[in-house]
Protein backbone atom coordinates (compact mmCIF):
# COMPACT_ATOMS: atom_id res chain seq x y z
CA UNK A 1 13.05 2.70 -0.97
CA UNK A 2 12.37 -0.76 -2.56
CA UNK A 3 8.59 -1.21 -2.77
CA UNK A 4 9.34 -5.06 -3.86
CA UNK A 5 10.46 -5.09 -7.12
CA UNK A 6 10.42 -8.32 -8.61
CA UNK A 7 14.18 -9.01 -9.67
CA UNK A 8 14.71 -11.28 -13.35
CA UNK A 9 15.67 -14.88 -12.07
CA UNK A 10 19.53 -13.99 -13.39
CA UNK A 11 19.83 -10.78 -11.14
CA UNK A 12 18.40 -12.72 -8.25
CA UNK A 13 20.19 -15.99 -8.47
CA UNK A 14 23.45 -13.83 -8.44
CA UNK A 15 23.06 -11.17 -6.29
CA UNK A 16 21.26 -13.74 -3.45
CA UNK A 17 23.16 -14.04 -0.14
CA UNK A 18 21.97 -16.74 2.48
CA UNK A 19 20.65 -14.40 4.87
CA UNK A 20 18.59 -13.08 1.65
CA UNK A 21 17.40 -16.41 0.36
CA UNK A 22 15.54 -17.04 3.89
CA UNK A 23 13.29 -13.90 3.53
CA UNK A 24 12.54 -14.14 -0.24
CA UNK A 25 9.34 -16.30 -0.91
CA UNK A 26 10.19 -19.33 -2.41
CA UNK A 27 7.30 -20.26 -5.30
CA UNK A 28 6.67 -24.13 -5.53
CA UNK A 29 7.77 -25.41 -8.92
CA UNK A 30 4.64 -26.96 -9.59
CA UNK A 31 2.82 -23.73 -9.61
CA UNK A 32 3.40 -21.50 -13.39
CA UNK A 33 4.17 -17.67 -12.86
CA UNK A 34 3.34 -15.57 -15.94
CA UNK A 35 5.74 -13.47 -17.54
CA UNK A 36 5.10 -9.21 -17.24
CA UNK A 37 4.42 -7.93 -20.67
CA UNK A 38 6.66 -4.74 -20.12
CA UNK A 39 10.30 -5.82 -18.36
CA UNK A 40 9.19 -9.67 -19.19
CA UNK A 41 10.49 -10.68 -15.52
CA UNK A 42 8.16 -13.79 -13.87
CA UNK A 43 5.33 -12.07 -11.59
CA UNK A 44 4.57 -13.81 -8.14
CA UNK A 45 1.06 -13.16 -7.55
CA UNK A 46 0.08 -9.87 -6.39
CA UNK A 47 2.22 -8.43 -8.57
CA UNK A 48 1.98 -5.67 -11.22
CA UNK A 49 4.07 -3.78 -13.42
CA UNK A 50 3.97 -0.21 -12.72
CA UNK A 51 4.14 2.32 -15.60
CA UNK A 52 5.40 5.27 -14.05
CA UNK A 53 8.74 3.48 -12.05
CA UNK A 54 9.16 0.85 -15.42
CA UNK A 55 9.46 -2.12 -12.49
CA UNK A 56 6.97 -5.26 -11.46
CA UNK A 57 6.09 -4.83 -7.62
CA UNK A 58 5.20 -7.61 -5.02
CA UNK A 59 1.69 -7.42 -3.53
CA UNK A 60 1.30 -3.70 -5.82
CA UNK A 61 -0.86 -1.89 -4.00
CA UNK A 62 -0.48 2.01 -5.80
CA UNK A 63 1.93 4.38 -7.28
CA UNK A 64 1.73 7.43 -4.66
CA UNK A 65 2.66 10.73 -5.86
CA UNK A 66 3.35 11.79 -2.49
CA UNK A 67 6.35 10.07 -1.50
CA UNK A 68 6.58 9.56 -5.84
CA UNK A 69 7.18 5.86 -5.61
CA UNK A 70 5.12 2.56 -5.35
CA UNK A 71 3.72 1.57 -2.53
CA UNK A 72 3.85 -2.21 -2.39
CA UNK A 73 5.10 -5.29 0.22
CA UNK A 74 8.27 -4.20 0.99
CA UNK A 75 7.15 -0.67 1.98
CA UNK A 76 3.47 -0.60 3.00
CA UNK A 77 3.28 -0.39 6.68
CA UNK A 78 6.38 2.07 6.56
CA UNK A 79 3.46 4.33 4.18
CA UNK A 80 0.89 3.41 7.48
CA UNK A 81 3.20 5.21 9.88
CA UNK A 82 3.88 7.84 6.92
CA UNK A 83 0.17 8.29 7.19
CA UNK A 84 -0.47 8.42 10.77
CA UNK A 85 2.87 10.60 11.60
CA UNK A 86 1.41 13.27 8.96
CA UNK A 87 -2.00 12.85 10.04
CA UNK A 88 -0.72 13.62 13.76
CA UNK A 89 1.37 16.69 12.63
CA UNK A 90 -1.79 17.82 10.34
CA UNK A 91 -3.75 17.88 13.77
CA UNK A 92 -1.13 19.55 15.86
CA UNK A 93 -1.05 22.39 13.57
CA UNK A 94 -4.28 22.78 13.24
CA UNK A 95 -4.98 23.18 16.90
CA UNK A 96 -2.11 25.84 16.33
CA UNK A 97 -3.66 27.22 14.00
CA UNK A 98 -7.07 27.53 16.14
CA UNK A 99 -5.84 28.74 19.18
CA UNK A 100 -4.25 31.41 17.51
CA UNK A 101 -7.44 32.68 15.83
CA UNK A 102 -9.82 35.22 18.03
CA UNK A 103 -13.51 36.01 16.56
CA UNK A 104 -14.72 39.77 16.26
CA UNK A 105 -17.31 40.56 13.48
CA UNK A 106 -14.91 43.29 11.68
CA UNK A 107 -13.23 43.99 8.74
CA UNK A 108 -9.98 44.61 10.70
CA UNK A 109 -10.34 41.61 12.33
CA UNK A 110 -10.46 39.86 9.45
CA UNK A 111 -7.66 41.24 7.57
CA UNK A 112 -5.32 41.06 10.73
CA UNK A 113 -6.51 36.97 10.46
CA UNK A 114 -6.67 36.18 7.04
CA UNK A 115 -4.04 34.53 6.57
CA UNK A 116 -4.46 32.30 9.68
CA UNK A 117 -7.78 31.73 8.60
CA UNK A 118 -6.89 29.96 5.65
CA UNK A 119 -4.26 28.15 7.05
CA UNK A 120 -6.50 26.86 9.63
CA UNK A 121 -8.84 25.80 6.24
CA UNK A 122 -6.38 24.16 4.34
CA UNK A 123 -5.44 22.23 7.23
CA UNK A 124 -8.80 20.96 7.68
CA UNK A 125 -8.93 20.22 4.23
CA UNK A 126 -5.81 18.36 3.79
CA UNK A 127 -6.74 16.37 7.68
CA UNK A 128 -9.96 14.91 5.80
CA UNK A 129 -8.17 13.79 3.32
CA UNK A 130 -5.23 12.06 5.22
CA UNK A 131 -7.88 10.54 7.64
CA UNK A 132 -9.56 8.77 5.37
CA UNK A 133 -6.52 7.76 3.04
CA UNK A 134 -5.80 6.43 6.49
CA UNK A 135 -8.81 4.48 7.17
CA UNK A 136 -9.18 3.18 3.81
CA UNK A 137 -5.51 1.92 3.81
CA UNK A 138 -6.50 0.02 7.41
CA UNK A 139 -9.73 -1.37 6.36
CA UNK A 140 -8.06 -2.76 3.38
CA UNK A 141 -4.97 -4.46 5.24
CA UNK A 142 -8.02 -5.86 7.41
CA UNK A 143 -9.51 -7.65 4.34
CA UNK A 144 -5.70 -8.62 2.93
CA UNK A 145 -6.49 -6.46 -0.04
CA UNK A 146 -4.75 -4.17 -1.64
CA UNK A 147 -6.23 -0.59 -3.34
CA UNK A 148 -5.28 -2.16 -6.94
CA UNK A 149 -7.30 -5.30 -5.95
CA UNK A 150 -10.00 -3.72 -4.67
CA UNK A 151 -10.61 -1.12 -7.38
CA UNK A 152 -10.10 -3.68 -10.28
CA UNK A 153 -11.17 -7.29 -9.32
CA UNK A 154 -12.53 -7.84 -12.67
CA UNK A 155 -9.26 -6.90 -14.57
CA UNK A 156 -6.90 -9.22 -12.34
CA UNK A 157 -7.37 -12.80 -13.25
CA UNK A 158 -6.72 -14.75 -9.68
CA UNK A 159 -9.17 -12.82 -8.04
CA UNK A 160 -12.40 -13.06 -11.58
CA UNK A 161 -11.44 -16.77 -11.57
CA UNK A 162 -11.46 -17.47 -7.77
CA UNK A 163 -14.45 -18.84 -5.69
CA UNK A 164 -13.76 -16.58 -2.84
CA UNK A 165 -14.66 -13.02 -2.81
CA UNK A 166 -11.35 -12.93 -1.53
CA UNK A 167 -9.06 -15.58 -1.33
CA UNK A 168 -6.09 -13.87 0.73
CA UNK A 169 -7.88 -13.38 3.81
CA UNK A 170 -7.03 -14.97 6.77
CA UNK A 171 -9.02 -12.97 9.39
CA UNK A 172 -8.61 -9.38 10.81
CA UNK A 173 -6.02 -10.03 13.54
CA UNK A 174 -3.91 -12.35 11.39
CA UNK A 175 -3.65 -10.21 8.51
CA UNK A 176 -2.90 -7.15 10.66
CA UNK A 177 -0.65 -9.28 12.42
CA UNK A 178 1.29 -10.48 8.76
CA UNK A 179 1.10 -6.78 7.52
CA UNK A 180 2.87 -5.23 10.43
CA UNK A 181 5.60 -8.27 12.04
CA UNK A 182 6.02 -10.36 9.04
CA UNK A 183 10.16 -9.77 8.53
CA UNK A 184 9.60 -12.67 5.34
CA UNK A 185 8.07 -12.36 1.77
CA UNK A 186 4.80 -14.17 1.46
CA UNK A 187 4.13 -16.75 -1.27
CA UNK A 188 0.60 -15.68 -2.05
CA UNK A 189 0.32 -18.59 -4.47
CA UNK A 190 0.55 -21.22 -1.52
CA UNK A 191 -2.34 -19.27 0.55
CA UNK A 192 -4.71 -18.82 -2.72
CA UNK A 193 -3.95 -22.37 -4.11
CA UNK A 194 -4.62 -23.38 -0.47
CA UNK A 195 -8.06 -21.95 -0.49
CA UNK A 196 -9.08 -22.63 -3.95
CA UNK A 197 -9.45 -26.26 -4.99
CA UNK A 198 -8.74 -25.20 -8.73
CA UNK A 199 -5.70 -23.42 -10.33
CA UNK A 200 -6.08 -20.14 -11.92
């Protein structure tokens, strides 16, 4: 699936249908986009160029080896019910996996359960970690962040140059409520020159 790859302006202008044109985000022509040193395509804001899939993404947030493709604005909250729908079947079959399991202190027992055992382990293990890939995903869409934003502020220059900690967030409810029932594109670079009085 498309995370948001950012198109080159020839591909875009052609391949643009009306029904297309209303969703895409429509940069003022005042505002300068710099050019991506890789595929040299313009960047919105919020963009990157990802390494591993050769392609700038909108609003990049991470390149997920689980589902082996970027996560970015296009595709996001579809990865938040990825989570939760894995996290859900991680937690069914681990009550499977415990209600199968009876405790007597005995070798036999324990070679008769081994193998449930472990299962129930790795379950555990792999629960943890979708929980809180889960809850860090949420808090972030709280704040309007994304994971490369919030693990590299000082390497991205809209947010070392900005006055606000964070200059894409609009509150908790709205940016919940942008994440999951926006249908459009968003032009960050309306929202941050909004909030900053000074270009980047």
């Amino acid at each position: 699936m498309d995370p948001g790859f950012v198109k080159a302006e020839e591909e875009a202008k052609a391949g643009k249908s009306e029904e297309q044109s209303m969703v895409i985000a429509q940069v003022p022509t005042h505002i300068k986009m710099r050019r991506c040193g890789y595929c040299m395509v313009k960047q919105p804001m919020r963009a990157k160029h990802c390494q591993l899939c050769q392609h700038c993404v909108r609003r990049y947030d991470h390149h997920c080896p689980w589902i082996e493709n970027c996560v970015g604005e296009n595709n996001h909250p579809l990865f938040i019910v990825y989570l939760s729908v894995q996290l859900i079947v991680l937690l069914w079959g681990g009550h499977v996996a415990w209600s199968g399991l009876y405790f007597e202190q005995s070798w036999d027992w324990l070679q008769h359960n081994i193998f449930l055992l472990m299962s129930f382990l790795l379950i555990v293990i792999f629960t943890i970690v979708v929980l809180l890939l889960l809850m860090s995903h949420l808090y972030l869409i709280s704040c309007n962040t994304t994971t490369w934003e919030f693990m590299s502020p000082h390497r991205i220059s809209y947010l070392r140059h900005s006055e606000l900690e964070n200059p894409f967030d609009q509150g908790v409810v709205l940016n919940f409520w942008k994440f999951f029932c926006s249908c459009h594109l968003t032009t960050w670079e309306k929202i941050y020159f909004h909030r900053n009085d000074e270009p980047v």
